[in-house]
N, C-alpha and C. Protein backbone atom coordinates (compact mmCIF):
# COMPACT_ATOMS: atom_id res chain seq x y z
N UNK A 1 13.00 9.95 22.38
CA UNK A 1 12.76 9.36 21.07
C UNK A 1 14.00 8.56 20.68
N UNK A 2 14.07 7.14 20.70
CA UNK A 2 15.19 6.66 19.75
C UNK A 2 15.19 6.77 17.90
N UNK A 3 16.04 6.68 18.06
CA UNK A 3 16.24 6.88 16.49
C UNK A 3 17.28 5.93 15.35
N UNK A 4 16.83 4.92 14.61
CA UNK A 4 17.75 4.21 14.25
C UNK A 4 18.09 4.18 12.48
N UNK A 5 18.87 4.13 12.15
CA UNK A 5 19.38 4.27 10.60
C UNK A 5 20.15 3.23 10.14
N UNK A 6 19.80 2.96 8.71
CA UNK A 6 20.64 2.60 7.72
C UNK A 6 20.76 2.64 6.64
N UNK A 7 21.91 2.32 6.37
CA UNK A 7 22.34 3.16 4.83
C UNK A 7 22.74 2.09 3.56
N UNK A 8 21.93 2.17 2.13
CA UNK A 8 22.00 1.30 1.22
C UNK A 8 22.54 2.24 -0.14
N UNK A 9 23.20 1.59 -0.61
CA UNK A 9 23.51 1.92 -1.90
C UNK A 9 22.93 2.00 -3.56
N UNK A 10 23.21 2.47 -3.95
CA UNK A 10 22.56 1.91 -5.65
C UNK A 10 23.41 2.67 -6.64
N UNK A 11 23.59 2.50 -7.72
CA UNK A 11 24.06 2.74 -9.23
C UNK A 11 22.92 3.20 -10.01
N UNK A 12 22.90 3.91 -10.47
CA UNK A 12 22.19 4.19 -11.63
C UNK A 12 21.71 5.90 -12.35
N UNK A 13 21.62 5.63 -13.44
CA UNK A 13 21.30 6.79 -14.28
C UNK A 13 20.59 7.72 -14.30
N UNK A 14 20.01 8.72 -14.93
CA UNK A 14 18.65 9.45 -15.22
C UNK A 14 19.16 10.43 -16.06
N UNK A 15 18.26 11.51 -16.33
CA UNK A 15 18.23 12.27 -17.37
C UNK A 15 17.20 13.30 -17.31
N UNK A 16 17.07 14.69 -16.47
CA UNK A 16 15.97 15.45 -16.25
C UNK A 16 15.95 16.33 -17.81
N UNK A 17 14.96 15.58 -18.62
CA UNK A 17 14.57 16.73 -19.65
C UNK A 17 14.04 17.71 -19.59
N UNK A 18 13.46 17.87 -19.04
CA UNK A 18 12.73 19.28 -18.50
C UNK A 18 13.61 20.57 -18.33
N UNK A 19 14.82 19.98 -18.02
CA UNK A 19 16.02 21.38 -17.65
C UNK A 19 16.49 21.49 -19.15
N UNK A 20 16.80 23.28 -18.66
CA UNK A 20 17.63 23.31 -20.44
C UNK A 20 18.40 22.76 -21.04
N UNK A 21 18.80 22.20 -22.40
CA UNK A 21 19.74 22.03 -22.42
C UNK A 21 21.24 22.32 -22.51
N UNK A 22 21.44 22.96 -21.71
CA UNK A 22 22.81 23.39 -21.41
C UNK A 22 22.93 23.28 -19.88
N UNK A 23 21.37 23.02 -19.32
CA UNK A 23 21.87 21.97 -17.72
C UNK A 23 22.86 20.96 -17.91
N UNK A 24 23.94 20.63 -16.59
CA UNK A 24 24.33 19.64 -16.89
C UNK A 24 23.54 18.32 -16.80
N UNK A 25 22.95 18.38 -15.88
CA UNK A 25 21.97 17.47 -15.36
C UNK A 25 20.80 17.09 -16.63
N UNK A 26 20.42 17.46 -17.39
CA UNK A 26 19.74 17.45 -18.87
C UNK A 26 20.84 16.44 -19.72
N UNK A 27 21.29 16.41 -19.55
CA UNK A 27 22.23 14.92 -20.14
C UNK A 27 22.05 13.98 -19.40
N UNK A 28 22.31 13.01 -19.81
CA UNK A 28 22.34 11.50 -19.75
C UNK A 28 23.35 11.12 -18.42
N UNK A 29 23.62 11.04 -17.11
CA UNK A 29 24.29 10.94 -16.23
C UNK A 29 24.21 9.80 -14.93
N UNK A 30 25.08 9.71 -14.26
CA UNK A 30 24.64 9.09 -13.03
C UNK A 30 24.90 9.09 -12.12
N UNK A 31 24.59 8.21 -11.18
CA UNK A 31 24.84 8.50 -9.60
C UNK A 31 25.34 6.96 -8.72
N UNK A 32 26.48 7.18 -8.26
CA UNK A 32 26.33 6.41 -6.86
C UNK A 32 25.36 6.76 -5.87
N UNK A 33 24.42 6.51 -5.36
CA UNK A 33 23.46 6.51 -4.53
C UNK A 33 23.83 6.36 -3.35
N UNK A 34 23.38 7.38 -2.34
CA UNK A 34 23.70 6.83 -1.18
C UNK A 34 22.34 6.63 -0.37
N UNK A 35 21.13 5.86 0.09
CA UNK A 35 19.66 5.60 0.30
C UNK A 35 20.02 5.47 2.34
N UNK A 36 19.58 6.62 2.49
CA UNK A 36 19.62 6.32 4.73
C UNK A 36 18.15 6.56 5.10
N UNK A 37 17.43 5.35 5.57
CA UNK A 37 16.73 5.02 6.22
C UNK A 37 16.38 5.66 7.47
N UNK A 38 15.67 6.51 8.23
CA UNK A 38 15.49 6.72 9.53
C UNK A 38 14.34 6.12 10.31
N UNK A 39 14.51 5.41 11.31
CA UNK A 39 13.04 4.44 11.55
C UNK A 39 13.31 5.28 13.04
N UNK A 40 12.29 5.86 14.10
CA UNK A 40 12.03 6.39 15.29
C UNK A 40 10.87 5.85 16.06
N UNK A 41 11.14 5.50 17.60
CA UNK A 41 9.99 4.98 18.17
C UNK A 41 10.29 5.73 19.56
N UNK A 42 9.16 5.86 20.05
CA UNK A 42 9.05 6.42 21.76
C UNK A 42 9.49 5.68 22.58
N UNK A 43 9.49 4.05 22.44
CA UNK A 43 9.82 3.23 22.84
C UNK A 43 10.38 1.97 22.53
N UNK A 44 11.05 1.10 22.83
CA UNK A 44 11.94 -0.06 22.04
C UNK A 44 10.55 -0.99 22.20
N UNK A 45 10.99 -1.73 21.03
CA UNK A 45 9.80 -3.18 21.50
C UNK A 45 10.85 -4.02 22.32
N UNK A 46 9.91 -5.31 22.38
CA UNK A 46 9.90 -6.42 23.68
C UNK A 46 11.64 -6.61 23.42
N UNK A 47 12.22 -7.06 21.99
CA UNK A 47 13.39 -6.62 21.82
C UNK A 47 14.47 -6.15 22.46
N UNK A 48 14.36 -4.87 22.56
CA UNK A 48 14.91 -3.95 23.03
C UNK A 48 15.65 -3.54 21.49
N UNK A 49 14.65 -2.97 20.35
CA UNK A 49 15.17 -2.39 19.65
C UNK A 49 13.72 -1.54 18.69
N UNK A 50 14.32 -0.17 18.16
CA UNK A 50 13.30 0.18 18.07
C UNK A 50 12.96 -0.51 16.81
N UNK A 51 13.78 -1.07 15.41
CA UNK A 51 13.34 -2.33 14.74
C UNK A 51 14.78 -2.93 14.58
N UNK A 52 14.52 -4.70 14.60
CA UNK A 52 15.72 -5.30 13.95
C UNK A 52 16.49 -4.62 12.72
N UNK A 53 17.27 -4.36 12.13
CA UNK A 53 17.75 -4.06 11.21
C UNK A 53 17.55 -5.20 10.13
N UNK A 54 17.68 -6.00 10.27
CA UNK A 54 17.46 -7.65 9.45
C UNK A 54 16.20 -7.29 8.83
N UNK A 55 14.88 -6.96 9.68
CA UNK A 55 13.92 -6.40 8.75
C UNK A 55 13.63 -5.51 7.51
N UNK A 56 14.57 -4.78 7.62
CA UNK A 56 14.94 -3.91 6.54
C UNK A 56 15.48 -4.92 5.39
N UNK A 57 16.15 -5.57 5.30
CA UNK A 57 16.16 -6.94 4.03
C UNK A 57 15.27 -6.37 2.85
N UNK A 58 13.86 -6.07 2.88
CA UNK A 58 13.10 -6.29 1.70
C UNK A 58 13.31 -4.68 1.11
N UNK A 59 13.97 -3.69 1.57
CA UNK A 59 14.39 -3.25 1.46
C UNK A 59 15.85 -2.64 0.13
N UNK A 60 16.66 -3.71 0.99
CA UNK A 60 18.05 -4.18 -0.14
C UNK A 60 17.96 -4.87 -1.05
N UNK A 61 16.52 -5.44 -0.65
CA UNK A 61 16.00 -6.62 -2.06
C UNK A 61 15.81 -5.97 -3.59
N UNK A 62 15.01 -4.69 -2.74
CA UNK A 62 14.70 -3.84 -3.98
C UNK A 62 14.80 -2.83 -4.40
N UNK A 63 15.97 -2.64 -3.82
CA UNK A 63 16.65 -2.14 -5.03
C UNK A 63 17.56 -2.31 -5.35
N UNK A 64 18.14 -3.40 -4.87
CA UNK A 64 19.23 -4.22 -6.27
C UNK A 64 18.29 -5.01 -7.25
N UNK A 65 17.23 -5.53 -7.31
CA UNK A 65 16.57 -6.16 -8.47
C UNK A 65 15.70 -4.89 -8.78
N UNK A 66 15.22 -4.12 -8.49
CA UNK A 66 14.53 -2.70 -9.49
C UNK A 66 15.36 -1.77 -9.85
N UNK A 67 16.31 -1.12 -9.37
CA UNK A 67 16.93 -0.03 -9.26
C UNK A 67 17.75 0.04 -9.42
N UNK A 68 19.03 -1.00 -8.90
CA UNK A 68 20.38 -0.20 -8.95
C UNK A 68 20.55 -1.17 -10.91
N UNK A 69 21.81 -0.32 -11.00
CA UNK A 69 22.39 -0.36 -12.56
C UNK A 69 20.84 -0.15 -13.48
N UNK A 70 20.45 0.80 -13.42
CA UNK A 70 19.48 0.48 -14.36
C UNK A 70 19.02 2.14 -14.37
N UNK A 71 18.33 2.56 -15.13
CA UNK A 71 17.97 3.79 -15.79
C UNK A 71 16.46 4.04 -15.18
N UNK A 72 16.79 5.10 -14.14
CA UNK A 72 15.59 5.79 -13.31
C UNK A 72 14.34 6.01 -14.06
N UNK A 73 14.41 7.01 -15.17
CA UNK A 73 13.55 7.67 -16.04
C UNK A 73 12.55 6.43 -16.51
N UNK A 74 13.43 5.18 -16.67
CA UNK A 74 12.17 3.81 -17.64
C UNK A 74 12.28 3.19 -15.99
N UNK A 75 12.26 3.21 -15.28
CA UNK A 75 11.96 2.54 -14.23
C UNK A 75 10.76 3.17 -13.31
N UNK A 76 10.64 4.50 -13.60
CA UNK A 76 9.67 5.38 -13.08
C UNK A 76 8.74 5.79 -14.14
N UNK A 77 9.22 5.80 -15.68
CA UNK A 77 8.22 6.18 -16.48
C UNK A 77 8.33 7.78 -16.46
N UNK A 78 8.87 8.33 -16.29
CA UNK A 78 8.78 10.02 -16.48
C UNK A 78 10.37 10.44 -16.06
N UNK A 79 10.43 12.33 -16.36
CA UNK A 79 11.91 12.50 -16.42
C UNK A 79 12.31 13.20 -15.14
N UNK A 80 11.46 13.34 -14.23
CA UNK A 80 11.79 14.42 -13.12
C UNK A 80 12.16 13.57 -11.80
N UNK A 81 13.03 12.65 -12.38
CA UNK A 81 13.75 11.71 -11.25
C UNK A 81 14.71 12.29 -10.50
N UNK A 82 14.08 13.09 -9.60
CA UNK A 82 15.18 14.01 -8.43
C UNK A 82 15.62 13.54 -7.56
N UNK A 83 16.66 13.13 -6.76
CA UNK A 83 16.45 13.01 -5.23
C UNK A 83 15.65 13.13 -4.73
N UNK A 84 14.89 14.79 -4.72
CA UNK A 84 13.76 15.17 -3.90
C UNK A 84 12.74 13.67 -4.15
N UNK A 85 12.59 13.61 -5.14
CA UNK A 85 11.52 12.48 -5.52
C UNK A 85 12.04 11.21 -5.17
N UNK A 86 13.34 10.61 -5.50
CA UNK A 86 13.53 9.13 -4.76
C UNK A 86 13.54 9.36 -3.22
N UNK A 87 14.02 10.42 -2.57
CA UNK A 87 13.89 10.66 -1.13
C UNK A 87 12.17 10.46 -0.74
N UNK A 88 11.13 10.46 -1.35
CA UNK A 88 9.51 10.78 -0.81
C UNK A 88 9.49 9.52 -1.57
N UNK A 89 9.82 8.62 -2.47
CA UNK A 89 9.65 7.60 -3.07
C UNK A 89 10.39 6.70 -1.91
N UNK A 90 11.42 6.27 -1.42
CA UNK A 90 11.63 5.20 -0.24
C UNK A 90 11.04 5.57 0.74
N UNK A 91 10.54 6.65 1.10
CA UNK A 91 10.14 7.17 2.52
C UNK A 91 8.53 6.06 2.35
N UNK A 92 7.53 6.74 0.98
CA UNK A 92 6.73 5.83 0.99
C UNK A 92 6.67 4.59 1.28
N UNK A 93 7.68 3.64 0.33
CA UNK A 93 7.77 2.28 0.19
C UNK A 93 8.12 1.91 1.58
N UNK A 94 8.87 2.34 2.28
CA UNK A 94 9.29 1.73 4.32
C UNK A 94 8.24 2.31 4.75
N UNK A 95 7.63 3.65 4.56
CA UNK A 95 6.43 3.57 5.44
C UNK A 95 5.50 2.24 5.52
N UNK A 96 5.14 2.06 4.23
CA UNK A 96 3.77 1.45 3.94
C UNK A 96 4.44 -0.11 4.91
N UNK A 97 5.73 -0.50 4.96
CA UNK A 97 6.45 -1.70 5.53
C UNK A 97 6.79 -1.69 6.30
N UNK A 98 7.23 -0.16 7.52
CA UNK A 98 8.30 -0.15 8.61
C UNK A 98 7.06 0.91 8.74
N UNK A 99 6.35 1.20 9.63
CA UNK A 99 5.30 2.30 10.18
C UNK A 99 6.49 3.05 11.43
N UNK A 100 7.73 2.81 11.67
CA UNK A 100 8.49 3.96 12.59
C UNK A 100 9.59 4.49 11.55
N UNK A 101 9.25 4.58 9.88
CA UNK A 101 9.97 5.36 9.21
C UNK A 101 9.71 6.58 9.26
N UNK A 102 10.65 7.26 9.59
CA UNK A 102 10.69 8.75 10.02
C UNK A 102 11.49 9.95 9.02
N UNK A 103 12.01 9.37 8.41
CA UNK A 103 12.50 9.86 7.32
C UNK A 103 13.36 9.28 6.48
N UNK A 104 13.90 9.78 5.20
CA UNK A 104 14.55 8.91 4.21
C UNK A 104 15.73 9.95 3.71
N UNK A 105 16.60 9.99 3.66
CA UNK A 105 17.62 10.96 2.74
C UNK A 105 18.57 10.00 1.52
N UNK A 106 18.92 10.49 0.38
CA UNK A 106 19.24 10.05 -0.95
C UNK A 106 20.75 11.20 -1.02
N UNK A 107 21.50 10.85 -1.26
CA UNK A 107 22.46 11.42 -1.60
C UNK A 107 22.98 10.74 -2.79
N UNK A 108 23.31 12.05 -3.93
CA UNK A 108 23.49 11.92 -5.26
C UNK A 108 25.61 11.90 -5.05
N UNK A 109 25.87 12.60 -4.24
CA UNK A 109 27.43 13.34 -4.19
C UNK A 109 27.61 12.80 -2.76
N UNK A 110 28.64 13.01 -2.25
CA UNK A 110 29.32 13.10 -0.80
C UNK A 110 28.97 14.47 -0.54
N UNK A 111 28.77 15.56 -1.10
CA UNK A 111 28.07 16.40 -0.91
C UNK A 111 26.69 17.28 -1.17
N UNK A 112 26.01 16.43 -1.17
CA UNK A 112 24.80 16.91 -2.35
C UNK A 112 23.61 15.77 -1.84
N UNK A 113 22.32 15.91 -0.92
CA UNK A 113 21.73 15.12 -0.34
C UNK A 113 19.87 15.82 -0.96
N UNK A 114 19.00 14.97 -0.50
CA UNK A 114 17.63 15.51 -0.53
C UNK A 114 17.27 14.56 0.65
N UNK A 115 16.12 15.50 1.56
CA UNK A 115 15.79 14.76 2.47
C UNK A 115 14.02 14.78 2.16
N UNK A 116 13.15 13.68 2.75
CA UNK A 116 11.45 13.61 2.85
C UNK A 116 11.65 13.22 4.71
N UNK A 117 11.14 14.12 5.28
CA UNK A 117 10.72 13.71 6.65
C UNK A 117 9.76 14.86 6.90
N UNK A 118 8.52 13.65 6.75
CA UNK A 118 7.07 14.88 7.24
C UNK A 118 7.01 15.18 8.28
């Protein structure tokens, strides 16, 4: 199985109301983003890659014009903007565009990640 990755950035806010308030995370906060891509194929195409990376482009497109500097909660419409959830939220969006996305991981911290790989 090859296996190829890359890794995009973003800025931005959220606010899980749902947690008590005396969560920290129940305040108003944010995140450097760290967004890693995993695309996997059995085999390389004609290429010799399992995808260009350049393809991924529409990718970086969006989320610097949807996402980064900007406030998760009004960008999604609800408050349970987790990792867990942007991790199954890019996994969707490259599936439906990159069919050898294999998984997606979101890191909120240098230590602190959520992964979606079905």
């Amino acid at each position: 199985m090859y296996r190829i990755t890359k890794e995009f950035h973003l800025s931005a806010s959220h606010q899980l109301h749902h947690l008590p308030a005396d969560h920290q995370c129940a305040r108003l906060h944010g995140h450097n983003y760290i967004v890693v891509v995993e695309l996997s194929a059995e085999s390389l195409n004609d290429d010799g890659f399992v995808r260009d990376y350049h393809d991924l482009s529409p990718l970086k497109r969006y989320i610097d014009e949807a996402l980064d500097h900007r406030h998760l909660n009004e960008v999604f419409g609800h408050s349970k903007v987790t990792s867990e959830f942007l991790a199954k939220h890019f996994y969707d969006w490259c599936r439906e565009r990159f069919p050898e996305t294999s998984s997606v991981r979101v890191s909120e911290t240098p230590k602190t990640w959520a992964e979606y790989r079905p």
